[in-house]
Protein backbone atom coordinates (compact mmCIF):
# COMPACT_ATOMS: atom_id res chain seq x y z
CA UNK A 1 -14.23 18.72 12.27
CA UNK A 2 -17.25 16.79 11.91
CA UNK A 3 -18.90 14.93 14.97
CA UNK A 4 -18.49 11.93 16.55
CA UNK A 5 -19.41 8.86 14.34
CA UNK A 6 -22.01 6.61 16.12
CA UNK A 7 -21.08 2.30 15.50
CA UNK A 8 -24.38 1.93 14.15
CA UNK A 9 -23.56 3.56 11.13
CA UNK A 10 -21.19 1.28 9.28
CA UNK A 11 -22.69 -0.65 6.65
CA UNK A 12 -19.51 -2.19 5.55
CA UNK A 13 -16.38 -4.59 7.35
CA UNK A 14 -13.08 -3.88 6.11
CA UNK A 15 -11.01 -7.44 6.04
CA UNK A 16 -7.62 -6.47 6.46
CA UNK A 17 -4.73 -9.12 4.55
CA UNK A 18 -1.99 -8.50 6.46
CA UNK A 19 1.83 -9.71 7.11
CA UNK A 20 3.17 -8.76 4.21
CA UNK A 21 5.72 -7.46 5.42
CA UNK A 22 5.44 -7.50 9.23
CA UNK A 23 4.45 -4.31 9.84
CA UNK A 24 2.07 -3.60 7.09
CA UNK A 25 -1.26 -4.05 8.90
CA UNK A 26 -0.01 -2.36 11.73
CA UNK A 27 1.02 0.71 9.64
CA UNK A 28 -2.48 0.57 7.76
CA UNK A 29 -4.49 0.42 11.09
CA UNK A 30 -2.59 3.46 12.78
CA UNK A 31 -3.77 5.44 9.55
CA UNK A 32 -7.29 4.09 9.77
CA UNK A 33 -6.98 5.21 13.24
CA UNK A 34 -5.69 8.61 12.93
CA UNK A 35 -7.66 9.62 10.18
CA UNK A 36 -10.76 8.75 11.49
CA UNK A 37 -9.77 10.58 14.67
CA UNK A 38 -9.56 13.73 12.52
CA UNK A 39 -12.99 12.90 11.36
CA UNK A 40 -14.41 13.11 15.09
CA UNK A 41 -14.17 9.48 16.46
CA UNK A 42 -13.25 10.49 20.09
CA UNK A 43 -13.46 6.60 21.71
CA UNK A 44 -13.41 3.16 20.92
CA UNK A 45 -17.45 2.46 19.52
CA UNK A 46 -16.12 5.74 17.31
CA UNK A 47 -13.81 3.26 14.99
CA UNK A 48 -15.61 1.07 12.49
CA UNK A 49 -15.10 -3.02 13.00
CA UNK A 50 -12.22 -4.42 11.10
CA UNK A 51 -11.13 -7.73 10.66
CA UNK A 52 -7.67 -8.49 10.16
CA UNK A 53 -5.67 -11.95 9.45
CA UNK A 54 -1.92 -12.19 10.04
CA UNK A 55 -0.71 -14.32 6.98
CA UNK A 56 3.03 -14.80 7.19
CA UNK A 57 3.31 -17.96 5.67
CA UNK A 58 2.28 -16.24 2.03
CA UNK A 59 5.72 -16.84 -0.17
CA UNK A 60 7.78 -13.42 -0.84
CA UNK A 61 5.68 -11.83 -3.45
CA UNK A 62 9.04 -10.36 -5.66
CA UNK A 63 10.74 -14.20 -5.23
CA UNK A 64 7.23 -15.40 -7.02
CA UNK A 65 6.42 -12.64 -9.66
CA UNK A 66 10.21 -13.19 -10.47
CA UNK A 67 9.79 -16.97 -10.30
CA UNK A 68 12.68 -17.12 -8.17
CA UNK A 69 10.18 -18.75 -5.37
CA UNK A 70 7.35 -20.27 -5.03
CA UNK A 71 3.82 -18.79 -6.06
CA UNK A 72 2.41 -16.43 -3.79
CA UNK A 73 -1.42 -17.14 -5.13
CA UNK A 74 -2.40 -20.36 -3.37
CA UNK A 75 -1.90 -18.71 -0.10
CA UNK A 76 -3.39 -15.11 -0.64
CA UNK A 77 -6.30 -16.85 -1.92
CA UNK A 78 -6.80 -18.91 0.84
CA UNK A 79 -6.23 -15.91 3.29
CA UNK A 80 -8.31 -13.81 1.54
CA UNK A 81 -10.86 -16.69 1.45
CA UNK A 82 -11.02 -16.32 4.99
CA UNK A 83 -12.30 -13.54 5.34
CA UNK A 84 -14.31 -13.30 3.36
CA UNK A 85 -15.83 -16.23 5.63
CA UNK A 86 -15.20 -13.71 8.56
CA UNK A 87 -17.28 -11.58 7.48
CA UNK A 88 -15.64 -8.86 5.38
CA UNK A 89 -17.47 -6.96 3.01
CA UNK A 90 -14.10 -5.70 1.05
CA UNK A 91 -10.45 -6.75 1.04
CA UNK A 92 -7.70 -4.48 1.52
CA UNK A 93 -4.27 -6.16 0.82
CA UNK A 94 -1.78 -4.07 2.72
CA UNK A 95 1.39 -5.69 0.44
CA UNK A 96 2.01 -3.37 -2.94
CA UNK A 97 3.64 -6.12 -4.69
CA UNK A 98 0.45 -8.84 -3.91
CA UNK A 99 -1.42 -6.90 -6.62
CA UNK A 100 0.65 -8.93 -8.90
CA UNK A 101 -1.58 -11.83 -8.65
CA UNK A 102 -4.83 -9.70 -8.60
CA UNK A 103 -6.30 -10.68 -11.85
CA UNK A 104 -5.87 -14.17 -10.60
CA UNK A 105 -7.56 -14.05 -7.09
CA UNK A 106 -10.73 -11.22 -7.50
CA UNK A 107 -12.75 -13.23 -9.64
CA UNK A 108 -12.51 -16.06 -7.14
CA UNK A 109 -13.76 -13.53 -4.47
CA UNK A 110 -17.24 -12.81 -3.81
CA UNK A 111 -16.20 -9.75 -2.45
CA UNK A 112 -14.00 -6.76 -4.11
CA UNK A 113 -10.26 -6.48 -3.69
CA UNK A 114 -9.79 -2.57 -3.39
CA UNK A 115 -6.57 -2.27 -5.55
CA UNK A 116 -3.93 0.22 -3.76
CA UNK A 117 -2.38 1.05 -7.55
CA UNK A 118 -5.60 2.31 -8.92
CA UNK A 119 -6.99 4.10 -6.28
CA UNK A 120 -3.31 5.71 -5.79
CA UNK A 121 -2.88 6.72 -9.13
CA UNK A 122 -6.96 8.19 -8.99
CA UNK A 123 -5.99 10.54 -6.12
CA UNK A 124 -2.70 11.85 -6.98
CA UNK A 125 -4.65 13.07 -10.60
CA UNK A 126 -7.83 14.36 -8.32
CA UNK A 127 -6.16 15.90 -5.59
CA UNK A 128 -2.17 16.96 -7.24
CA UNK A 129 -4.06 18.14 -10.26
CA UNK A 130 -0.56 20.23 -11.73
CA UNK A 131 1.60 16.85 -11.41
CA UNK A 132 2.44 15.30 -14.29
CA UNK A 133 5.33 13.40 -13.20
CA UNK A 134 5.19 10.37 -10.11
CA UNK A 135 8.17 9.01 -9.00
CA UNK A 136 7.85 5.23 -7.66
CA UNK A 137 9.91 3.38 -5.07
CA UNK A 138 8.97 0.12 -4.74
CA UNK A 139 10.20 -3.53 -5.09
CA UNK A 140 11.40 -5.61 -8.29
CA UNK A 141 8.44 -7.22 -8.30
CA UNK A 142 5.93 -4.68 -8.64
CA UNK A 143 8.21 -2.90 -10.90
CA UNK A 144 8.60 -5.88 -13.34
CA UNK A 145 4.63 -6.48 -13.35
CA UNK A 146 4.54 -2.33 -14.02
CA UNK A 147 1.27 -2.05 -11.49
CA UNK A 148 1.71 1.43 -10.86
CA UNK A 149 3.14 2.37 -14.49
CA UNK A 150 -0.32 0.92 -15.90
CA UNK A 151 -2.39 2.61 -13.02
CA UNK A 152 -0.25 5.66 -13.48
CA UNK A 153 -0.45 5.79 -17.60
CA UNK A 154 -4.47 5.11 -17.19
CA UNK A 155 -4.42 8.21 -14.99
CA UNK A 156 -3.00 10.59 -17.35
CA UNK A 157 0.13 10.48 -15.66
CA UNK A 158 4.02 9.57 -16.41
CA UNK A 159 5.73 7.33 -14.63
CA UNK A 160 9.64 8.13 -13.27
CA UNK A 161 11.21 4.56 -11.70
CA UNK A 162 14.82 2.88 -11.40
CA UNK A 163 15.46 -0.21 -14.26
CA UNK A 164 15.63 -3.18 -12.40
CA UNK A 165 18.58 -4.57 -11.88
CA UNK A 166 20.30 -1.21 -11.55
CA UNK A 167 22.87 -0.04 -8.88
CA UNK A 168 20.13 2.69 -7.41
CA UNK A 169 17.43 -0.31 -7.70
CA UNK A 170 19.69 -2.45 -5.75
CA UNK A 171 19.93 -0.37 -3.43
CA UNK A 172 16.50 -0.01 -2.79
CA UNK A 173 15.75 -3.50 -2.54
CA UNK A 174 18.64 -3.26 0.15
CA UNK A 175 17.03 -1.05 2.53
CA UNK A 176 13.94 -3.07 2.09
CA UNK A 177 15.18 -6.91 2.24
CA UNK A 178 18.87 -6.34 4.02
CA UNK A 179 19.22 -8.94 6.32
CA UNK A 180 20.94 -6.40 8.65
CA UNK A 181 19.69 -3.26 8.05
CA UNK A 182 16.94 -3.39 6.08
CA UNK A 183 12.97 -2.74 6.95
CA UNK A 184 11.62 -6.13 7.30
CA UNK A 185 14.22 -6.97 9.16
CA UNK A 186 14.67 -4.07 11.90
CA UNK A 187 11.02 -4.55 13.08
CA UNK A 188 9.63 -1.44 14.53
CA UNK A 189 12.62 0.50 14.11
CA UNK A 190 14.17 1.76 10.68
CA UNK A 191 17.74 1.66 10.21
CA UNK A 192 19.89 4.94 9.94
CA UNK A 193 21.02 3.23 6.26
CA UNK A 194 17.74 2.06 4.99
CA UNK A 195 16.34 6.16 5.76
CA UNK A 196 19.58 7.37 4.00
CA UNK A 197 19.40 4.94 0.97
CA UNK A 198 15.67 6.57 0.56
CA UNK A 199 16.56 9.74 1.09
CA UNK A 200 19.37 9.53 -1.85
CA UNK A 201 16.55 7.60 -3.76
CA UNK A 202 13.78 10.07 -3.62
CA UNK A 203 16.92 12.61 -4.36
CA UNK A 204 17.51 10.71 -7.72
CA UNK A 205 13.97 10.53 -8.57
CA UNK A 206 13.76 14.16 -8.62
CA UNK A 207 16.67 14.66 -10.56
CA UNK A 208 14.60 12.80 -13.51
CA UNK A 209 12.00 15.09 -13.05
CA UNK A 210 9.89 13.27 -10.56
CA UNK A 211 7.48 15.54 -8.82
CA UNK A 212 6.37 13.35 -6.07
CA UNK A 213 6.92 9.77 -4.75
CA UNK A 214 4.59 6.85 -4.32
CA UNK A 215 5.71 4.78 -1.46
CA UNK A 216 5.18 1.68 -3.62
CA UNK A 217 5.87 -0.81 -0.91
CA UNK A 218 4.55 -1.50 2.67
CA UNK A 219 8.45 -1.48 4.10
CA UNK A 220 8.69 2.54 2.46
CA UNK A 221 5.06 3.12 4.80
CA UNK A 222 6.98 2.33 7.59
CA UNK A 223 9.93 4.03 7.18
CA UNK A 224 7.81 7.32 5.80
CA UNK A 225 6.96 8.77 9.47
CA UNK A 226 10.72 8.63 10.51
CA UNK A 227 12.27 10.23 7.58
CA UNK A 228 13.36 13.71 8.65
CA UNK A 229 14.47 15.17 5.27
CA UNK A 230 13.10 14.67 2.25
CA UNK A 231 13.73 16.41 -1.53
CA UNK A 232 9.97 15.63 -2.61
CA UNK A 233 6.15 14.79 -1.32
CA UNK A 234 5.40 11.47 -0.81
CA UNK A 235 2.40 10.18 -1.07
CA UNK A 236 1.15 6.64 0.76
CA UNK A 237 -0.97 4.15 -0.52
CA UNK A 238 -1.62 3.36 2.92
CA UNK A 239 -3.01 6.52 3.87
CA UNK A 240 -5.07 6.91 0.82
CA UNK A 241 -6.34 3.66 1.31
CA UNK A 242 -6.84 4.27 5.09
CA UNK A 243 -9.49 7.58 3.74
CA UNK A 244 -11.32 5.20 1.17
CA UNK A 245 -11.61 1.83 3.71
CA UNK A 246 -13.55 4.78 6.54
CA UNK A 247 -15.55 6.28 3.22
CA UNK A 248 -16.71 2.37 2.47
CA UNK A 249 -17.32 1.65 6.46
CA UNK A 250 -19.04 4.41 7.11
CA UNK A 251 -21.52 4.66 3.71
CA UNK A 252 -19.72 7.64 2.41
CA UNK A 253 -18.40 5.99 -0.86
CA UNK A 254 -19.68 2.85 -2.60
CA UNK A 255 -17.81 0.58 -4.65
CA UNK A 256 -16.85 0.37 -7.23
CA UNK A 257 -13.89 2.73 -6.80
CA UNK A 258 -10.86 2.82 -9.52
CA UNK A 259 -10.91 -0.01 -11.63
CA UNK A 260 -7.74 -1.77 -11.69
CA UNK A 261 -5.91 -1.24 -14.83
């Protein structure tokens, strides 16, 4: 375990795009909590300074990328514009499907976006070295802009997802957007049904050969730490995000990271 970090280390604030869905940011900060707690931060001047903005008024990012709503890009500019103004020396965007609209809102940054798919698809071929074969859960929207099929390809790797539009898709997008049951709906708690549906999804995935999962959606963070049984490794963007956001903080990793593909 390495010692306790002293504040007057960090040389760079994490701005933190959050809302997307409700729990996102509060998912990504328990992980930048935890893991820095496993790197020795032992009390509050021990966590780097963050700054985080709550934007729930950004349109559903699937309903825009599908052009079934209206476009997402206005507002996570303007967000992201914000803190950038705050202060922030690096945007994390804790909403999978938001990286649809990347190539549209980084090069009206003057800071970097860190993007989740290519610095997801970097450490499953650094740190899995034998996989070959990733598994992806995540909405329509990301699926039907491929971001982690591209980031996954670039990486050397193959790519194992539902068609849109299919009966196990569906079902996905279920235990994410069910108005009853589904993630963004139950708040802090996940539904019996939503865990299940995943379950049976990762289950599938396997069955075409998948080797691990990518939770490829904020909502399948959330659910990740209350899923009891599960037929293959997942691994979070959130959490490898959470490692790279204390590496930039702290001076242990510079930018640029993964280029986005």
């Amino acid at each position: 375990m390495t010692s306790p970090i002293s504040p007057q280390q960090q040389v760079a604030v994490p701005g933190i795009l959050g809302g997307l869905g409700p729990m996102a940011h509060v998912q990504f900060e328990l992980r930048l909590i935890q893991r820095n707690v496993e790197r020795g931060a032992r009390g509050d001047r021990d966590h780097p300074v963050w700054v985080l903005i709550n934007c729930t008024t950004v349109p559903d990012r699937t309903a825009s990328l599908r052009g079934t709503g209206p476009d997402c890009t206005a507002e996570l500019l303007r967000y992201a514009g914000l803190l950038e103004q705050a202060g922030a020396s690096f945007l994390v965007v804790t909403c999978n499907t938001a990286h649809g609209v990347y190539d549209q809102v980084q090069p009206q940054l003057e800071i970097p976006w860190i993007h989740l798919m290519a610095c997801t698809s970097g450490h499953i071929r650094q740190a899995l070295p034998t996989v070959q074969r990733v598994g992806v859960l995540a909405t329509d929207g990301t699926l039907q802009c491929g971001l982690y099929h591209r980031s996954l390809r670039q990486a050397g790797l193959t790519p194992v997802s539902f068609e849109i539009d299919s009966p196990r898709q569906r079902r996905v997008m279920d235990a994410i957007y069910h108005p009853d049951w589904g993630i963004k709906t139950t708040g802090t708690q996940v539904s019996t049904k939503a865990l299940t549906v995943l379950e049976q999804a990762t289950g599938w995935l396997k069955t075409q050969g998948a080797e691990v999962v990518i939770a490829g959606c904020t909502e399948l963070s959330v659910a990740l730490p209350q899923m009891r049984s599960l037929p293959l490794p997942w691994v979070d963007p959130l959490e490898v995000v959470a490692d790279i956001t204390l590496d930039l903080a702290w001076g242990r990793r510079s930018l640029p990271l993964w280029q986005a593909a």
